[in-house]
N, C-alpha and C. Protein backbone atom coordinates (compact mmCIF):
# COMPACT_ATOMS: atom_id res chain seq x y z
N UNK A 1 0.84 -1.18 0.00
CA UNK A 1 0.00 0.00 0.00
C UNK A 1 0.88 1.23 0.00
N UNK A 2 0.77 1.83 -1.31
CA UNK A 2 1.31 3.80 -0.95
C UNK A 2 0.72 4.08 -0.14
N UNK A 3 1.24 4.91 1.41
CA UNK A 3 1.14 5.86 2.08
C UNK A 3 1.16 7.02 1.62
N UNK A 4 2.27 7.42 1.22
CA UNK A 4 3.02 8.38 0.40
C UNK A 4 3.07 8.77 2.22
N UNK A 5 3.79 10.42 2.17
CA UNK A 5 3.83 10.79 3.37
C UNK A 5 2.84 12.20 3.01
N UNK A 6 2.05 12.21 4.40
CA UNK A 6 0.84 12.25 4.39
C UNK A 6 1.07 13.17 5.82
N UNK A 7 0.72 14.56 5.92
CA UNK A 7 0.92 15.63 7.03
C UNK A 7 -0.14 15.23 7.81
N UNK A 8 0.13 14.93 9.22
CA UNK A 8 -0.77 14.73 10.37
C UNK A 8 -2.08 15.64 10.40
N UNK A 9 -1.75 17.02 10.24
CA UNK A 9 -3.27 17.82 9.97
C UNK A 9 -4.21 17.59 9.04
N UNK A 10 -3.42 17.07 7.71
CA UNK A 10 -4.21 16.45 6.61
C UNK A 10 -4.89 15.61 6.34
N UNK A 11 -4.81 14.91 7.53
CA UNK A 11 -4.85 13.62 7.94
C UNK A 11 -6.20 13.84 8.67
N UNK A 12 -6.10 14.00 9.61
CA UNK A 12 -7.25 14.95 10.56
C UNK A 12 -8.23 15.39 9.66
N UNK A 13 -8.25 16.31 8.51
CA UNK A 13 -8.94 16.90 8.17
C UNK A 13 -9.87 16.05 7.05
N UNK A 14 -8.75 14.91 6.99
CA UNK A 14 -9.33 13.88 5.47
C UNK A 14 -10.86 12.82 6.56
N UNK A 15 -9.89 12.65 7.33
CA UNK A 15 -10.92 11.66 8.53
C UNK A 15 -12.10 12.36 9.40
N UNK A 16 -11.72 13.70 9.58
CA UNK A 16 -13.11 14.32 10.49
C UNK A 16 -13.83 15.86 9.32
N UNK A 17 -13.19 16.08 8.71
CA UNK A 17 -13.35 16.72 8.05
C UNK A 17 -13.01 18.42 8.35
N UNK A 18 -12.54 19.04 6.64
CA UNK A 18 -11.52 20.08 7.43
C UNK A 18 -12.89 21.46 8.06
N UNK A 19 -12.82 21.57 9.42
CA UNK A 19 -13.65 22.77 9.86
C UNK A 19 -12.70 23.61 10.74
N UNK A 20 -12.87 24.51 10.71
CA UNK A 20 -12.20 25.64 11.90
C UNK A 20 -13.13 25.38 12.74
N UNK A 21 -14.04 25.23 13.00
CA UNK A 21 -15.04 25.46 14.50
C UNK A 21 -15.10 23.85 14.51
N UNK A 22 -14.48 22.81 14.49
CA UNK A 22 -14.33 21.70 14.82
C UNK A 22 -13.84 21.83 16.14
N UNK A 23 -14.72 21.33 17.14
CA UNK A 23 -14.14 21.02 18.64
C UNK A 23 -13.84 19.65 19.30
N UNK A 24 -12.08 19.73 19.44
CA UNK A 24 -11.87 18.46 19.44
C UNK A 24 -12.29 18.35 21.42
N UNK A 25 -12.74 17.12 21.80
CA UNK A 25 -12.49 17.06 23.24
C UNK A 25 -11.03 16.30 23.97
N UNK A 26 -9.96 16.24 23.14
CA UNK A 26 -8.83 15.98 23.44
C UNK A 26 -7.47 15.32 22.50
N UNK A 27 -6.80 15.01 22.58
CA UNK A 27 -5.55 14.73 22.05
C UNK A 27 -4.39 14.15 23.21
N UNK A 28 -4.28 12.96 22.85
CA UNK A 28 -3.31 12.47 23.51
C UNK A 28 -2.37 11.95 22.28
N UNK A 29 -1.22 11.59 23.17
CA UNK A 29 0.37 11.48 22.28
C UNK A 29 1.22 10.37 23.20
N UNK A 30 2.00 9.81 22.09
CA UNK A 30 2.83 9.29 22.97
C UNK A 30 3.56 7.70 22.10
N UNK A 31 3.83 6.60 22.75
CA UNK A 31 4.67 5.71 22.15
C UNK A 31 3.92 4.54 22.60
N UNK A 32 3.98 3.54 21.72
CA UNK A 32 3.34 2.16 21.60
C UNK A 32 4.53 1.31 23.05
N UNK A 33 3.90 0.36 23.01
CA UNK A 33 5.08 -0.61 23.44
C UNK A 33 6.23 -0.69 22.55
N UNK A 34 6.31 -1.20 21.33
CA UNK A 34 7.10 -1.70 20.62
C UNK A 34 7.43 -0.05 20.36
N UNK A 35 7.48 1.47 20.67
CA UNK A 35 8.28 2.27 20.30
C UNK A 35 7.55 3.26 19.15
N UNK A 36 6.33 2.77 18.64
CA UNK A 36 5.84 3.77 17.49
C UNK A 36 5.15 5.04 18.16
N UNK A 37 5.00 5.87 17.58
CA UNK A 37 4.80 7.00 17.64
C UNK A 37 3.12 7.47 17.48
N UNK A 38 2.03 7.61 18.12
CA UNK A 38 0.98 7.77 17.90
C UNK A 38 0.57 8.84 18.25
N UNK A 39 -0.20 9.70 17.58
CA UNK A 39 -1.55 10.67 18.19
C UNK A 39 -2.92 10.00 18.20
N UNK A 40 -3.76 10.16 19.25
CA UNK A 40 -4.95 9.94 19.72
C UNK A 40 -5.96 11.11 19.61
N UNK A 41 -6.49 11.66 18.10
CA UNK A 41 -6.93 12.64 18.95
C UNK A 41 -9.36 12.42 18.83
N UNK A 42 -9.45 13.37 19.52
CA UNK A 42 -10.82 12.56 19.80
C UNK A 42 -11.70 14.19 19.17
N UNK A 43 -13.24 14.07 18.25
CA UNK A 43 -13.73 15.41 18.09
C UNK A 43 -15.10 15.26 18.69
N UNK A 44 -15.95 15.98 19.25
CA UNK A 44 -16.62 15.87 19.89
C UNK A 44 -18.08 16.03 18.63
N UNK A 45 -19.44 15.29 18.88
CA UNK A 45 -19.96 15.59 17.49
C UNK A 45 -21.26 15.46 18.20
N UNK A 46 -22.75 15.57 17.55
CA UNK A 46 -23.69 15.54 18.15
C UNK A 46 -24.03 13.77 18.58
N UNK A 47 -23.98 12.62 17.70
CA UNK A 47 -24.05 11.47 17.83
C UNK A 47 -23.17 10.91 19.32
N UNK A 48 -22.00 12.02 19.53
CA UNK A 48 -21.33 11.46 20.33
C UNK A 48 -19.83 11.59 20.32
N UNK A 49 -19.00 11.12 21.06
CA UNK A 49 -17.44 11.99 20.64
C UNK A 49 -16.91 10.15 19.80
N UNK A 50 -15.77 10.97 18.54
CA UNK A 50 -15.42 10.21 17.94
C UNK A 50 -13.40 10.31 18.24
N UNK A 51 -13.20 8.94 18.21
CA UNK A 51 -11.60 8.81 18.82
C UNK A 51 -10.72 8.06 17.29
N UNK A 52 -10.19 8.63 16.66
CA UNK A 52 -8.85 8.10 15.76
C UNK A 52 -8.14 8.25 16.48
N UNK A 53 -7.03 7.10 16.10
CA UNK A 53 -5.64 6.65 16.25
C UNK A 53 -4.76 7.43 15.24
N UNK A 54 -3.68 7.71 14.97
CA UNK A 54 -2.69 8.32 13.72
C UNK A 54 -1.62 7.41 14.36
N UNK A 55 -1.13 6.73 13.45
CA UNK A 55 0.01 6.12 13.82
C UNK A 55 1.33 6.70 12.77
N UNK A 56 2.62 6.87 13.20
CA UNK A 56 3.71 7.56 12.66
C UNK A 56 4.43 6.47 12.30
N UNK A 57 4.79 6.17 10.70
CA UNK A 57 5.27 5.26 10.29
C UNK A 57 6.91 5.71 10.23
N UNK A 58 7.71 4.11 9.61
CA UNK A 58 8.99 5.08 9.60
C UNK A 58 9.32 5.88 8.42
N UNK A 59 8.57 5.94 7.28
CA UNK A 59 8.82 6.86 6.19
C UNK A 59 8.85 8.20 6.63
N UNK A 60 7.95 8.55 7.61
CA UNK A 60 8.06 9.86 7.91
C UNK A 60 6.13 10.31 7.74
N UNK A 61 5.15 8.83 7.13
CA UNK A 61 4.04 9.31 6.84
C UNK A 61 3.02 9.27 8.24
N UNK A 62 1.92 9.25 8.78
CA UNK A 62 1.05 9.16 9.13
C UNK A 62 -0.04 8.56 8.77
N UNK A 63 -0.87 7.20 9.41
CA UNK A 63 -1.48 6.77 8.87
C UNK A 63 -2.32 6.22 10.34
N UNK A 64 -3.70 5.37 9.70
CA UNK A 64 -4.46 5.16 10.98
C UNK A 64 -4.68 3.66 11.21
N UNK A 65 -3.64 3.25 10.63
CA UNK A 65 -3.57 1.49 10.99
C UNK A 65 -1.56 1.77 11.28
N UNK A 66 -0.90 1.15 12.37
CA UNK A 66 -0.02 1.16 12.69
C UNK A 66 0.87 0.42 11.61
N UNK A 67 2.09 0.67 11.67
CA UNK A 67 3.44 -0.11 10.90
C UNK A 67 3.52 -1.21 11.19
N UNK A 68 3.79 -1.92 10.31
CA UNK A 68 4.04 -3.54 10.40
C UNK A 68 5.23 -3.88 11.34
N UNK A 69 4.87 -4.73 12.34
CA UNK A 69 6.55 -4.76 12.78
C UNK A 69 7.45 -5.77 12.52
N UNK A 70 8.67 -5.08 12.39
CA UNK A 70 9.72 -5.57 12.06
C UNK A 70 10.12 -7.02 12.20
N UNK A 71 10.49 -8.00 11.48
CA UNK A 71 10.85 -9.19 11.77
C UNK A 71 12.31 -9.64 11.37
N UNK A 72 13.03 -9.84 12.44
CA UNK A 72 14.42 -10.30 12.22
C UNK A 72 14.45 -11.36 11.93
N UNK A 73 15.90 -11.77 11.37
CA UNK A 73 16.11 -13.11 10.26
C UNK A 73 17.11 -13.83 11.00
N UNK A 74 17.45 -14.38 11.67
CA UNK A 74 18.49 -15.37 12.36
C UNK A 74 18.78 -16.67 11.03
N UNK A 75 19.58 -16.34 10.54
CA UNK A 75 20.50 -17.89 9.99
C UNK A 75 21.52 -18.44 10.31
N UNK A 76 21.26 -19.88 10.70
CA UNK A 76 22.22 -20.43 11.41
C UNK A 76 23.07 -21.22 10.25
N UNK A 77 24.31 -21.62 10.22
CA UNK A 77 25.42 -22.18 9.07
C UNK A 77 25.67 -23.53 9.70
């Protein structure tokens, strides 16, 4: 799948849609176990408040399903 790299606000704006009077009820940040990089942020709406994930890949893109992780190769001779 192209990501391409993809600006975190753009991102936001593709998934909740772009408004200036959009009121989010929070944003959290921070690191997975395994080390990835996520924003949490949540917008508040009449149905009810809605919560995306943004996960920070290592290209440098943003996306809302996390990076595959890494699998090392051990060969033994």
């Amino acid at each position: 799948m192209d990501t391409g790299k993809t600006s975190l606000r753009s991102l936001i704006d593709k998934w909740l849609g772009p408004s200036p009077e959009r009121q989010l009820g929070g944003t959290r940040f921070g690191r997975t176990a395994n080390g990835v990089r996520y924003v949490s942020v949540e917008v508040l709406r009449m149905a009810g408040p809605l919560t995306i994930a943004f996960f920070r890949h290592e290209d440098g893109a943003w996306c809302v399903f996390p990076p595959r992780a890494r699998q090392t190769c051990t060969t033994r001779i």
